[in-house]
Protein backbone atom coordinates (compact mmCIF):
# COMPACT_ATOMS: atom_id res chain seq x y z
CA UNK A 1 59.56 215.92 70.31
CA UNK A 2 55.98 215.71 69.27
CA UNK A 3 53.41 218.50 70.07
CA UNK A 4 49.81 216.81 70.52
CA UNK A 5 47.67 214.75 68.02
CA UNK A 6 44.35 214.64 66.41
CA UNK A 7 41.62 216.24 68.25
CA UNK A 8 39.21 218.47 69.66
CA UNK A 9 40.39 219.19 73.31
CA UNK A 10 43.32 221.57 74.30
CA UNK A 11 46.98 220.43 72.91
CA UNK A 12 44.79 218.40 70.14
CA UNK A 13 44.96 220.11 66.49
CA UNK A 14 42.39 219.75 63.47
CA UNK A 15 44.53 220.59 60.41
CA UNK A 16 47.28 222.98 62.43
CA UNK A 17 48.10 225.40 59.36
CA UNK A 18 50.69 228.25 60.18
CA UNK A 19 53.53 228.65 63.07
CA UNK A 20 54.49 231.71 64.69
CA UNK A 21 56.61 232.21 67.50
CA UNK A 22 56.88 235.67 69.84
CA UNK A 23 59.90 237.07 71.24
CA UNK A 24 59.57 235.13 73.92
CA UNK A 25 59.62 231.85 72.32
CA UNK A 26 56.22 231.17 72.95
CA UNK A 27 54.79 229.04 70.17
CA UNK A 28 51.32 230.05 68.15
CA UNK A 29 49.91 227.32 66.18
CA UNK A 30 46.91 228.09 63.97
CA UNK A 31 44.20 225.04 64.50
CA UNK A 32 41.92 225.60 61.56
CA UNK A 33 39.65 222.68 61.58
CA UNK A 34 39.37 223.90 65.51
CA UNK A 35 38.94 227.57 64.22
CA UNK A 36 41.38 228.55 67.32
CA UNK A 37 44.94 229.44 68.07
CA UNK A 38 46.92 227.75 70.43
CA UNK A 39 50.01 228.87 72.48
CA UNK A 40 52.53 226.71 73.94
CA UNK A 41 55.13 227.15 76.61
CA UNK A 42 58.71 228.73 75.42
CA UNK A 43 60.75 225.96 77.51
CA UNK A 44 58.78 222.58 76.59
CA UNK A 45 56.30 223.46 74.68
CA UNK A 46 53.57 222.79 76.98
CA UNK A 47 50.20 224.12 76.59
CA UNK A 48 49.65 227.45 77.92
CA UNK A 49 46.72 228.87 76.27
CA UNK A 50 44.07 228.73 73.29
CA UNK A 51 41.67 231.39 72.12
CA UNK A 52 39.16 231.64 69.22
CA UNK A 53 36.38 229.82 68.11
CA UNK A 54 34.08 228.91 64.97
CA UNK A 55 32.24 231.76 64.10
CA UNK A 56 31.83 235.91 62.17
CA UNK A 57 32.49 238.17 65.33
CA UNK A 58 35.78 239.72 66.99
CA UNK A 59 38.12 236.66 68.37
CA UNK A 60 35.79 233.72 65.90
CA UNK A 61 37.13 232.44 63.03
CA UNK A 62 36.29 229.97 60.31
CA UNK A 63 39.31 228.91 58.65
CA UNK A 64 43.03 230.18 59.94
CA UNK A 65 45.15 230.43 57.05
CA UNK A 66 47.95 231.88 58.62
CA UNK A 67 49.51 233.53 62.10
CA UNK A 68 52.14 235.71 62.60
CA UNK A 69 53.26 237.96 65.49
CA UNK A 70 54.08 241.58 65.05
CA UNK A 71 57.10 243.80 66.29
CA UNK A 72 54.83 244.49 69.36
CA UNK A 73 53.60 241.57 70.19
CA UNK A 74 50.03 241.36 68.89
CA UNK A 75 49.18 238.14 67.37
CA UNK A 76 48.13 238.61 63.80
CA UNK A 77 45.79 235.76 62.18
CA UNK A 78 44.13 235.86 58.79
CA UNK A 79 40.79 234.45 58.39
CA UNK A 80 40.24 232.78 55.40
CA UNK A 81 36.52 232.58 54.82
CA UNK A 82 35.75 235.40 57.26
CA UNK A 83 37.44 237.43 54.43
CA UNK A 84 39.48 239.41 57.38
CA UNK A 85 42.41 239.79 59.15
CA UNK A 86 42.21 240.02 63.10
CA UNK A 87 44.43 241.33 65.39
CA UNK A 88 44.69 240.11 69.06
């Protein structure tokens, strides 16, 4: 199984960097070159959702260095040249 390819668009990745998965099996993939994180299905891995975007305020991002999910659920991303860690 392959999960998308080179690009700008949903499913499409621009240097994915860092995997995280929720208790649910839902898979979070870190798209730094696309400063957003994406969220596939827990079955197929389907897309399911994407949020993020270049940019210095609450939910931008320039440059995801990593993604992890916490005990409760909140999806935790650190933002490399934002010097920051966000919290969704």
């Amino acid at each position: 199984m392959t999960i998308g390819n080179e690009g700008t668009t949903d499913s499409k990745f621009q240097y994915p960097r860092e995997l995280a998965m929720d208790e649910n099996e839902y898979l979070m993939v870190g798209d730094a070159g696309n400063n957003r994180v994406q969220i596939f299905g827990n079955c197929d891995y389907r897309f399911f959702s994407v949020f993020g975007s270049w940019g210095n305020v609450l939910g931008e991002f320039k440059g995801i260095e990593s993604v992890a999910v916490s005990h409760d659920g909140q999806i935790i991303i650190a933002d490399r040249d934002n010097h920051r860690i966000q919290v969704s």
